[in-house]
C-alpha atoms as a PDB file:
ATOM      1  CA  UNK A   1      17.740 -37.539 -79.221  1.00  0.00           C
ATOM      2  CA  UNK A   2      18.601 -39.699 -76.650  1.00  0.00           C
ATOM      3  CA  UNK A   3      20.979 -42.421 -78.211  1.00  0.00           C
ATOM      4  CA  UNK A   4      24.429 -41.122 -79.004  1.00  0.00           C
ATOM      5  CA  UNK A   5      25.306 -40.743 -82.976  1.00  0.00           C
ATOM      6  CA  UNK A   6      27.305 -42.889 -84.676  1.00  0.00           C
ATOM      7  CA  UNK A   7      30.793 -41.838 -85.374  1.00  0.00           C
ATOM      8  CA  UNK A   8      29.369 -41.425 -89.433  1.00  0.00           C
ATOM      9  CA  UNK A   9      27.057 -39.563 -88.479  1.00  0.00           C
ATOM     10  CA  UNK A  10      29.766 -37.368 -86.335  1.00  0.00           C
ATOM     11  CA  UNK A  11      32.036 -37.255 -89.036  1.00  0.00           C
ATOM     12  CA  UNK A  12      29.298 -36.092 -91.876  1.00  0.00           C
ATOM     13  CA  UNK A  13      28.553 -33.666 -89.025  1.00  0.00           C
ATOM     14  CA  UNK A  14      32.094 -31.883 -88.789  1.00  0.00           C
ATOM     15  CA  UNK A  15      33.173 -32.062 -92.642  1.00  0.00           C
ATOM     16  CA  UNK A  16      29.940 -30.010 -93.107  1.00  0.00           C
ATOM     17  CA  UNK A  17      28.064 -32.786 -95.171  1.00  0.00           C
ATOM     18  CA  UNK A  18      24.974 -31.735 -96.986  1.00  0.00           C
ATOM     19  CA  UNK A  19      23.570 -35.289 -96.593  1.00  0.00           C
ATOM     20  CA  UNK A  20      21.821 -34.960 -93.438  1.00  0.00           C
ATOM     21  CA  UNK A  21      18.812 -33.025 -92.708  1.00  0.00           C
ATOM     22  CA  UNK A  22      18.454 -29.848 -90.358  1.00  0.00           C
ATOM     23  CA  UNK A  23      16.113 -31.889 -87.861  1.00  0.00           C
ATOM     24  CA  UNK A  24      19.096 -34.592 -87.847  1.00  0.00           C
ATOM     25  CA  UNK A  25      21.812 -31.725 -87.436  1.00  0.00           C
ATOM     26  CA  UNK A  26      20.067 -30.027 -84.825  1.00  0.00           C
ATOM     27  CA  UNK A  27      19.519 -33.250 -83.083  1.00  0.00           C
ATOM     28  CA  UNK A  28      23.266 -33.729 -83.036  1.00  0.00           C
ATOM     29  CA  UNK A  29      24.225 -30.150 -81.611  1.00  0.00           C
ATOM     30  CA  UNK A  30      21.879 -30.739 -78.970  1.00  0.00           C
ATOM     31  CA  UNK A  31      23.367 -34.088 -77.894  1.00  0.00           C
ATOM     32  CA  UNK A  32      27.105 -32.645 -78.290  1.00  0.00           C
ATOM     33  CA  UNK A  33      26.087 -29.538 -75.459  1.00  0.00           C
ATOM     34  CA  UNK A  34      25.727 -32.031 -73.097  1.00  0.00           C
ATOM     35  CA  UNK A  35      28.271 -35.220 -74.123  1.00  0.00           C
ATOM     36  CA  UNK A  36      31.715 -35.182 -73.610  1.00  0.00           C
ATOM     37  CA  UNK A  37      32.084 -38.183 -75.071  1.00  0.00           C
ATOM     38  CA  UNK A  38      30.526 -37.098 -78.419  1.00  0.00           C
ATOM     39  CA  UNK A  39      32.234 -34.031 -78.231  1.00  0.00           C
ATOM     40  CA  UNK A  40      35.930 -36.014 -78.374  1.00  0.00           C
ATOM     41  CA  UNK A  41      34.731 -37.825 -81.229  1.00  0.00           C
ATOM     42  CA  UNK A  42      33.664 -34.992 -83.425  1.00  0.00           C
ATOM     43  CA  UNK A  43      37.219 -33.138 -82.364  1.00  0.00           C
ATOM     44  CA  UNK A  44      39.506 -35.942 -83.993  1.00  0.00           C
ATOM     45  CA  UNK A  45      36.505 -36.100 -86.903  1.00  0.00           C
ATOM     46  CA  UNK A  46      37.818 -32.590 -87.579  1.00  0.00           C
ATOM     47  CA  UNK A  47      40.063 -31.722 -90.602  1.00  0.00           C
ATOM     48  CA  UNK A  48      43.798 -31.587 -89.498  1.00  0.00           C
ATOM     49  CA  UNK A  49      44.065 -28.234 -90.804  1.00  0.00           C
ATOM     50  CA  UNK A  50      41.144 -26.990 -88.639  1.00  0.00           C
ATOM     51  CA  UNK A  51      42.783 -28.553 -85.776  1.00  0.00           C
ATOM     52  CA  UNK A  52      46.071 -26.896 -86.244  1.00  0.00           C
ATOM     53  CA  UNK A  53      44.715 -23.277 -86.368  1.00  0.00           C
ATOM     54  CA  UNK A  54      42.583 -23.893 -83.406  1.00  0.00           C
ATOM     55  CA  UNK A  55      45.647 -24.949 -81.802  1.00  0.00           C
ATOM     56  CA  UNK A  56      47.815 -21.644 -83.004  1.00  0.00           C
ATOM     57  CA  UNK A  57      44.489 -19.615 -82.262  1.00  0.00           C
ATOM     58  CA  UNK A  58      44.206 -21.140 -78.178  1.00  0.00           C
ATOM     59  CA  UNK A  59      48.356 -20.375 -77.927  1.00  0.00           C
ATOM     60  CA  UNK A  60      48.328 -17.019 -79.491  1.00  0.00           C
ATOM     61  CA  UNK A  61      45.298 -16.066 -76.932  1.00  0.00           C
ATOM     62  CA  UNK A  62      47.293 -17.624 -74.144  1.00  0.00           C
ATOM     63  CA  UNK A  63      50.318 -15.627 -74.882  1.00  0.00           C
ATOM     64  CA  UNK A  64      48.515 -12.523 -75.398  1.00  0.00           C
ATOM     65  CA  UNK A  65      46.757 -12.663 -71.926  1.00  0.00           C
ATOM     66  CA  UNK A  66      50.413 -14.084 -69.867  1.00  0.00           C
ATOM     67  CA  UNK A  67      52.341 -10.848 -71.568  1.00  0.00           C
ATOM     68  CA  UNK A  68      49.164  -8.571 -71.664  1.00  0.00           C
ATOM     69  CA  UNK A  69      48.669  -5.473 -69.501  1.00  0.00           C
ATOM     70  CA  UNK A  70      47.111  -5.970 -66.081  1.00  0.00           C
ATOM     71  CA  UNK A  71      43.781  -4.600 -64.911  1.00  0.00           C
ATOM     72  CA  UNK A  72      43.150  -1.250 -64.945  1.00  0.00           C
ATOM     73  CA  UNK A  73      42.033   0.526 -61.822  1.00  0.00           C
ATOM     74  CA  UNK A  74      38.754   1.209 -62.265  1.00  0.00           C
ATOM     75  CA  UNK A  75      38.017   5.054 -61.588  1.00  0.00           C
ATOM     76  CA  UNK A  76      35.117   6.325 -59.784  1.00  0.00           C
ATOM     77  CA  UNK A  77      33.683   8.158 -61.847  1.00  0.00           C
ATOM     78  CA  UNK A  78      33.395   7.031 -65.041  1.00  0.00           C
ATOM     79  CA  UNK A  79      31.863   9.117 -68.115  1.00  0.00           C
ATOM     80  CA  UNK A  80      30.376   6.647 -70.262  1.00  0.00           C
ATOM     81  CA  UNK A  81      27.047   6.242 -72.260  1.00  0.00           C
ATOM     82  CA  UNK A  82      24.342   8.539 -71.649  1.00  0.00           C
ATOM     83  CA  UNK A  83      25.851  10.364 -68.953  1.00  0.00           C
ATOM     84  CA  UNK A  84      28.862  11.523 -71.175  1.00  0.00           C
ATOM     85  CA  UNK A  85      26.329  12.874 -73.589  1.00  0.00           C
ATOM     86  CA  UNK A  86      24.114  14.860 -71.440  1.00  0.00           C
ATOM     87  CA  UNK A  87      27.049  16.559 -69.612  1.00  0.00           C
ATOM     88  CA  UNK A  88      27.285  19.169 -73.118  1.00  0.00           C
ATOM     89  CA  UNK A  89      23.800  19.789 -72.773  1.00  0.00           C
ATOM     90  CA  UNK A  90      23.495  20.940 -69.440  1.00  0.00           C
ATOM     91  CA  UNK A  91      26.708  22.788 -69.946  1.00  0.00           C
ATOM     92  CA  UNK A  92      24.567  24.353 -72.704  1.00  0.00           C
ATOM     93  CA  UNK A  93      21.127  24.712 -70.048  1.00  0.00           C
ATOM     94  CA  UNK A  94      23.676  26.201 -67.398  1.00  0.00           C
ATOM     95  CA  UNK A  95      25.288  28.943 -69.926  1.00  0.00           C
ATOM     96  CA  UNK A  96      21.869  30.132 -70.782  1.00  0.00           C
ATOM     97  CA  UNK A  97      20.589  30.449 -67.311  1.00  0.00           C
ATOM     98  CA  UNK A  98      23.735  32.613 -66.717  1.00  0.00           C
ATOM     99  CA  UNK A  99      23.423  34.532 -69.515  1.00  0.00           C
ATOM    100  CA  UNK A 100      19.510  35.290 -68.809  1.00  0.00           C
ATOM    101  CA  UNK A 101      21.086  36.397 -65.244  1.00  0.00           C
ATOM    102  CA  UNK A 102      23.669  38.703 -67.043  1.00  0.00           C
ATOM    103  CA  UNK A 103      20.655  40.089 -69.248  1.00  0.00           C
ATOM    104  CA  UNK A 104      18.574  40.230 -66.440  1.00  0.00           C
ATOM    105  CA  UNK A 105      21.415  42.472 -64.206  1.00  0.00           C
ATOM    106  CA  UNK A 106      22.309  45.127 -67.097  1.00  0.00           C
ATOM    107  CA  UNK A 107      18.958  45.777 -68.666  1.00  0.00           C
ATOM    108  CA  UNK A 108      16.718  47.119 -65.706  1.00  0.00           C
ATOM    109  CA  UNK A 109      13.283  47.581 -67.972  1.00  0.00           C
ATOM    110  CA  UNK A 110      13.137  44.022 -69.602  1.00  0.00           C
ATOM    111  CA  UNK A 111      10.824  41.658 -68.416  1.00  0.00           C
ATOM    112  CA  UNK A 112      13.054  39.117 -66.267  1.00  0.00           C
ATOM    113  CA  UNK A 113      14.882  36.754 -68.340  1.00  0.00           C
ATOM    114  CA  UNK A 114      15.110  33.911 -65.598  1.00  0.00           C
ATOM    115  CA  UNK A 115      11.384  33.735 -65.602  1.00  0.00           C
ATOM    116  CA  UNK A 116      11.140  33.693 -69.189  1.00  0.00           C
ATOM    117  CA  UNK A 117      13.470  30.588 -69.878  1.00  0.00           C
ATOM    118  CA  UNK A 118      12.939  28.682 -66.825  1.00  0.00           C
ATOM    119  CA  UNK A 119      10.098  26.582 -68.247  1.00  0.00           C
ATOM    120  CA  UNK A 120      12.588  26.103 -71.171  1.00  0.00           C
ATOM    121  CA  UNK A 121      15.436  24.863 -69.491  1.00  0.00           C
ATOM    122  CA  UNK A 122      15.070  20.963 -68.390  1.00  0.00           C
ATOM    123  CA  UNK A 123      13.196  20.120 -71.829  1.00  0.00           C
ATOM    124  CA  UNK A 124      16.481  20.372 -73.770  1.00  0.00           C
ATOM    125  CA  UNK A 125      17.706  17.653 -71.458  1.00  0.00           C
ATOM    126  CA  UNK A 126      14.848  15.614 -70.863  1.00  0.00           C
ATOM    127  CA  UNK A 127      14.759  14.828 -74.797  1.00  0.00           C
ATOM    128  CA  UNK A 128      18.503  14.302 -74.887  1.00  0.00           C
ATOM    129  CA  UNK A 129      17.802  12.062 -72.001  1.00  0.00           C
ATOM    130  CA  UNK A 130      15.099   9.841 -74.358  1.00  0.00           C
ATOM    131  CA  UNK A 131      15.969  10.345 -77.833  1.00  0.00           C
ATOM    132  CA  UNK A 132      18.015   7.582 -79.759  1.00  0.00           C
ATOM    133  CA  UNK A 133      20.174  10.150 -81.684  1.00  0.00           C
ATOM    134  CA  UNK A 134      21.973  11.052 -78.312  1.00  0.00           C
ATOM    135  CA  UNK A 135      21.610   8.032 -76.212  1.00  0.00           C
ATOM    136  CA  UNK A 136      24.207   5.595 -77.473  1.00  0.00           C
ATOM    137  CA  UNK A 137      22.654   2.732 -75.390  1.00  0.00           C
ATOM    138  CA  UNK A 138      19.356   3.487 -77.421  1.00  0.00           C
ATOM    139  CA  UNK A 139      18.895   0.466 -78.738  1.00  0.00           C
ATOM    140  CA  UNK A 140      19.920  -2.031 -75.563  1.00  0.00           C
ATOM    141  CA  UNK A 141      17.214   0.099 -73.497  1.00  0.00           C
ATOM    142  CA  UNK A 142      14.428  -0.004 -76.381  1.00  0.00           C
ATOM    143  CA  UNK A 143      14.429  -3.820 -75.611  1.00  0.00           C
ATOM    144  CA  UNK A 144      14.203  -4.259 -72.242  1.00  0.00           C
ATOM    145  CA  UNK A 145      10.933  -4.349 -69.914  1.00  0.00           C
ATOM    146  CA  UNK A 146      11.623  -1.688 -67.717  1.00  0.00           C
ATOM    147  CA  UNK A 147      12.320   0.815 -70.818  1.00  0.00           C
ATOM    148  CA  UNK A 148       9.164   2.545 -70.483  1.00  0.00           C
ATOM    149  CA  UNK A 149       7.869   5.173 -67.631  1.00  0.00           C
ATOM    150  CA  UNK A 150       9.505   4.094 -64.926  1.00  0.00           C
ATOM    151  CA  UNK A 151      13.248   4.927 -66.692  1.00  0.00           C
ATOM    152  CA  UNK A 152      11.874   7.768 -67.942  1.00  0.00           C
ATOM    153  CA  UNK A 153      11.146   9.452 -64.962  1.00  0.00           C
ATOM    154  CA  UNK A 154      14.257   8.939 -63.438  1.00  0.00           C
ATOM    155  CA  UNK A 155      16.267  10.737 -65.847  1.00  0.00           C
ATOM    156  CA  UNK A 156      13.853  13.380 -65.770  1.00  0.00           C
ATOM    157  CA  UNK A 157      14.312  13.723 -62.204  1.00  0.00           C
ATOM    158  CA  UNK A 158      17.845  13.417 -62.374  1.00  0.00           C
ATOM    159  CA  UNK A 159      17.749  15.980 -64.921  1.00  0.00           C
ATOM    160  CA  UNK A 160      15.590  18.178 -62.485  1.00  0.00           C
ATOM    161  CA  UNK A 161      18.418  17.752 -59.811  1.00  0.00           C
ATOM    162  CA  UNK A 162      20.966  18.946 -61.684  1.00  0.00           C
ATOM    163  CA  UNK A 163      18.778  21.664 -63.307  1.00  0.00           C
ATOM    164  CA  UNK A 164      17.015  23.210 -60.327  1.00  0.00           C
ATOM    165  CA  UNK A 165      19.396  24.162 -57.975  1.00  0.00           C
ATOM    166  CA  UNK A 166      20.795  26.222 -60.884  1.00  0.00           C
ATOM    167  CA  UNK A 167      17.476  28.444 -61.346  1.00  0.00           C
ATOM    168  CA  UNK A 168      17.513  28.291 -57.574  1.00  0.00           C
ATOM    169  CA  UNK A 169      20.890  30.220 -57.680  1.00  0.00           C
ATOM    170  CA  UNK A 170      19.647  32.856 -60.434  1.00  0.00           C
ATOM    171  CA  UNK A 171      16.312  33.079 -58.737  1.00  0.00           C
ATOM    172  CA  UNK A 172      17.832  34.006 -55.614  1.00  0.00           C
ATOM    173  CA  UNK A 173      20.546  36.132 -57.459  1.00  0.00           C
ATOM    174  CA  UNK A 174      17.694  38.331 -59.024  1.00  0.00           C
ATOM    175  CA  UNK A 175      15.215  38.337 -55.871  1.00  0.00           C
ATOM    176  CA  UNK A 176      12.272  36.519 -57.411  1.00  0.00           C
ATOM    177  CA  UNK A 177      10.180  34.019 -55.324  1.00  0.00           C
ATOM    178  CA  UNK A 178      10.895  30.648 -56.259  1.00  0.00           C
ATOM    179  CA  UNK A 179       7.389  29.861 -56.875  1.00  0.00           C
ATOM    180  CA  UNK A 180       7.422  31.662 -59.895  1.00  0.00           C
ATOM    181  CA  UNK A 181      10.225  30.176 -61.777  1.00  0.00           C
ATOM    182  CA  UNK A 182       9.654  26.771 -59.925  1.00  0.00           C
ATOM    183  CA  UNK A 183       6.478  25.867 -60.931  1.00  0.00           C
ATOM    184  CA  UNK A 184       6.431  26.941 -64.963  1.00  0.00           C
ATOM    185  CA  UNK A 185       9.231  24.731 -64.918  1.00  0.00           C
ATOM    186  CA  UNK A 186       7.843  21.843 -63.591  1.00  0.00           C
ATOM    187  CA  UNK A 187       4.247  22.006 -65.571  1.00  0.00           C
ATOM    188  CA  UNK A 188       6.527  22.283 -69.025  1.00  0.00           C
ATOM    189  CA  UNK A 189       8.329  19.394 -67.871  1.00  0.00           C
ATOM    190  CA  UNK A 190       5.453  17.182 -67.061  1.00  0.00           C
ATOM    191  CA  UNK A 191       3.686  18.662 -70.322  1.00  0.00           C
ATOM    192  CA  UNK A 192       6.903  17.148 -71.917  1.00  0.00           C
ATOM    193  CA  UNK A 193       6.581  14.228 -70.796  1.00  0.00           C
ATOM    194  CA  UNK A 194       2.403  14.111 -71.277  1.00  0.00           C
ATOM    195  CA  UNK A 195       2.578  14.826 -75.016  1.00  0.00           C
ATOM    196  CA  UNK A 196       5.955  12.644 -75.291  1.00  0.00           C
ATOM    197  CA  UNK A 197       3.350   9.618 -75.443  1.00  0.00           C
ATOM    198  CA  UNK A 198       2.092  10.597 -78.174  1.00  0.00           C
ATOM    199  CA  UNK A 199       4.484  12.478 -80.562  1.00  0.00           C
ATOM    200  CA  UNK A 200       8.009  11.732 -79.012  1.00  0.00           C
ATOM    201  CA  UNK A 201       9.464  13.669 -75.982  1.00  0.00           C
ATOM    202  CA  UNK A 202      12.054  14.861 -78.687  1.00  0.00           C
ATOM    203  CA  UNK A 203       9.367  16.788 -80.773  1.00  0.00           C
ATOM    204  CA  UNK A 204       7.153  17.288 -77.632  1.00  0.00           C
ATOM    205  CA  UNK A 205       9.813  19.258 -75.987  1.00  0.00           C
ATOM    206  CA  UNK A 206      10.510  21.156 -79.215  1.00  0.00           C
ATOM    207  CA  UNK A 207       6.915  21.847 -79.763  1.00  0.00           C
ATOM    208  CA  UNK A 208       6.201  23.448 -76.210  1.00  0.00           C
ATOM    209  CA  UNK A 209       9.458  25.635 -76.878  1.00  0.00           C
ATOM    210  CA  UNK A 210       8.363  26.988 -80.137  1.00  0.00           C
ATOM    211  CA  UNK A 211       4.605  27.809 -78.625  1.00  0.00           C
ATOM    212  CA  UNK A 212       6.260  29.348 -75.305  1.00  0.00           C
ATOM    213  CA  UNK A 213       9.164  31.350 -77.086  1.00  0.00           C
ATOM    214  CA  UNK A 214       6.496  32.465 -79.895  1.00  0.00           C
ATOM    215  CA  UNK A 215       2.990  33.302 -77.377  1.00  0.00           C
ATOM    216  CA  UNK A 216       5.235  34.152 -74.734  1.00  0.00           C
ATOM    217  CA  UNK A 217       8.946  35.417 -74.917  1.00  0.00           C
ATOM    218  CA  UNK A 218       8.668  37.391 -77.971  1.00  0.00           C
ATOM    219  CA  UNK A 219       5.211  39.184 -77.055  1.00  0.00           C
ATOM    220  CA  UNK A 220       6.753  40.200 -73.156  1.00  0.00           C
ATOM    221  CA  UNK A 221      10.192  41.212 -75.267  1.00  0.00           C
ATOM    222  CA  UNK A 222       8.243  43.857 -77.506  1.00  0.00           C
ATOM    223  CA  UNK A 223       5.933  44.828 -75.103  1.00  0.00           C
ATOM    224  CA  UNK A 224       8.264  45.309 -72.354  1.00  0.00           C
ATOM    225  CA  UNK A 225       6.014  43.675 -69.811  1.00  0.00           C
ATOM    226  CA  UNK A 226       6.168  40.762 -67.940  1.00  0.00           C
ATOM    227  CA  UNK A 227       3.130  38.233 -69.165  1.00  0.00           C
ATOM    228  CA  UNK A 228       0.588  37.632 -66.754  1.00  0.00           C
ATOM    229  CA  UNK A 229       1.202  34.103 -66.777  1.00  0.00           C
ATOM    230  CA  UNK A 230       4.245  34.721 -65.069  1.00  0.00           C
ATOM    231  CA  UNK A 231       3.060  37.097 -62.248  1.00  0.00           C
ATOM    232  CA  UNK A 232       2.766  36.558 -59.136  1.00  0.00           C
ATOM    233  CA  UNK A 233      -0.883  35.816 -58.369  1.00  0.00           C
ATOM    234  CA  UNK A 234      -0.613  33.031 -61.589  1.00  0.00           C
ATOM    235  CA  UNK A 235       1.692  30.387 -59.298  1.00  0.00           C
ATOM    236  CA  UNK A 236      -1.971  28.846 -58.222  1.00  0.00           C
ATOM    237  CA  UNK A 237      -2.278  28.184 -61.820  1.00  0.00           C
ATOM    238  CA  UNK A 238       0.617  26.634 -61.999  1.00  0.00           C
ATOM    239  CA  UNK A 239       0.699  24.338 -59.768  1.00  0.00           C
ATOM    240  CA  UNK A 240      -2.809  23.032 -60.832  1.00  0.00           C
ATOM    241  CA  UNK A 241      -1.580  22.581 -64.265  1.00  0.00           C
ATOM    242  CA  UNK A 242       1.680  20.315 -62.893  1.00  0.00           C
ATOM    243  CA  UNK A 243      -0.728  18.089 -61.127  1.00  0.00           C
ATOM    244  CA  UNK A 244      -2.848  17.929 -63.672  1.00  0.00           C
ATOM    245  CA  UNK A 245       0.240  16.932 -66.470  1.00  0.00           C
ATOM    246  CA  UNK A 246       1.501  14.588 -64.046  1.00  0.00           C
ATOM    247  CA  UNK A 247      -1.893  12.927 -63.503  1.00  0.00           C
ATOM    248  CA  UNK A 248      -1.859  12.379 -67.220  1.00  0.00           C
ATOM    249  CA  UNK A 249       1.747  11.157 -67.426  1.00  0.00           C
ATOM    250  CA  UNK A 250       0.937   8.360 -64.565  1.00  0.00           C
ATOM    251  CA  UNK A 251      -2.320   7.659 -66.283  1.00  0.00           C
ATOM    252  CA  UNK A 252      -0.736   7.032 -69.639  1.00  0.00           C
ATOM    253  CA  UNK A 253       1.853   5.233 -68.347  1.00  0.00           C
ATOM    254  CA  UNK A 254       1.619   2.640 -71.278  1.00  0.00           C
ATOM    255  CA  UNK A 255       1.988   5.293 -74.232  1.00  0.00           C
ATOM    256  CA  UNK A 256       5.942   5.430 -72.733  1.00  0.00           C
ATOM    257  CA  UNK A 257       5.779   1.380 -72.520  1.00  0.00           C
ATOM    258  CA  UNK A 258       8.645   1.074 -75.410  1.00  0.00           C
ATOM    259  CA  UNK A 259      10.873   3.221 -77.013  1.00  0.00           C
ATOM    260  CA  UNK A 260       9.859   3.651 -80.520  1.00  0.00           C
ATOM    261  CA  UNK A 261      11.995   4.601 -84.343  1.00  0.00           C
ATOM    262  CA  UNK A 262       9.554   6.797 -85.673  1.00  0.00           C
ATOM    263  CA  UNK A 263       8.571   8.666 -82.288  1.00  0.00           C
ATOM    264  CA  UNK A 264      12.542   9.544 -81.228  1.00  0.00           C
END
């Protein structure tokens, strides 16, 4: 539209007549963003009553923001959003590292409880950290570009540097090579994040805990007898299987592209 409206036209405009069409009122709202002039004419079009509680609406917010409280000093560190949610769950991870230590210390014939739940311990926080029922910003992040792999990974490894240096500490506490605990760890966390492309990290991480606790925990529990999977000679094995997960995370990059209802 490039010639102003005529003051009718303005005034059908701001009582809300149903005369005009939509392509004539959306001419007119266009015009008004960028005329002043326009603008002035549709204010005193407006009914008096409209004008009034604008008015009391403009002094009330004046008034509130002359008598309101000043700023508040922003603190440093600031618990909000996701961060604020994980901090219970790795609370929870931390507890059961310590109490796998305590196990570990008073029961001198039990396969080692450290090396048992290390591959366990970041996949409770790595699907808090990318599941919509604990991620309050859920649905913000699900529709922005850089939601996919790239976010992902960087709350898993902020997840892993939180997590780590705590099976560092019982590792060292119980005299087991690092290796061991280290790497079972890391494969379960890239398998996490593998199979997350396809099922949901949520029910990924849930699945590899069921199959671990079930082929794994419960059969070295009963048997007394640490599994050969977590021996010493099986850290080549390891290691293989982390850079082959994490191949397979980088080449499936896409399959973590959006954050999806029915996966989280």
């Amino acid at each position: 539209m490039t010639d102003h409206p005529t003051p009718a036209l303005i005034s059908r405009y701001a009582t809300g007549d149903d005369g005009d069409d939509d392509v004539t009122v959306w001419a007119v709202e266009a015009h008004l963003e960028s005329c002043a002039g326009c603008r002035a004419l549709l204010a005193d079009a407006a009914d008096p009553a409209a004008r009034q509680l604008l008015d009391r609406v403009a002094v009330g917010i004046a008034a509130g923001l002359d008598a309101g409280p000043g700023p508040v000093r922003r603190r440093r560190l600031r618990r909000t959003g996701v961060a604020a949610r994980l901090l219970p769950w790795l609370a929870t991870t931390t507890a059961l590292v310590v109490v796998a230590v305590l196990l570990e210390m008073v029961s001198g014939r039990m396969p080692s409880p450290v090396l048992l739940v290390a591959p366990l311990v970041p996949l409770l926080l790595v699907a808090a950290a990318w599941s919509r029922r604990t991620d309050p910003a859920w649905e913000l992040i699900a529709t922005v570009p850089r939601a996919g792999l790239p976010l992902l990974l960087r709350r898993t490894l902020a997840i892993l540097t939180a997590v780590v240096p705590v099976l560092a500490v019982a590792g060292w506490w119980t005299g087991h090579s690092p290796a061991l605990w280290l790497l079972p760890c890391l494969a379960f966390t890239a398998g996490a994040l593998a199979l997350g492309g396809l099922v949901g990290v949520d029910r990924a991480a849930l699945g590899l805990a069921i199959a671990w606790s079930v082929g794994v925990i419960t059969p070295s529990l009963v048997g007394q007898e640490l599994p050969v999977v977590l021996q010493t000679r099986s850290w080549p094995g390891w290691a293989l299987a982390t850079v082959a997960l994490s191949a397979v995370v980088l080449l499936r990059a896409t399959d973590h592209s959006r954050l999806r209802a029915d996966r989280s």
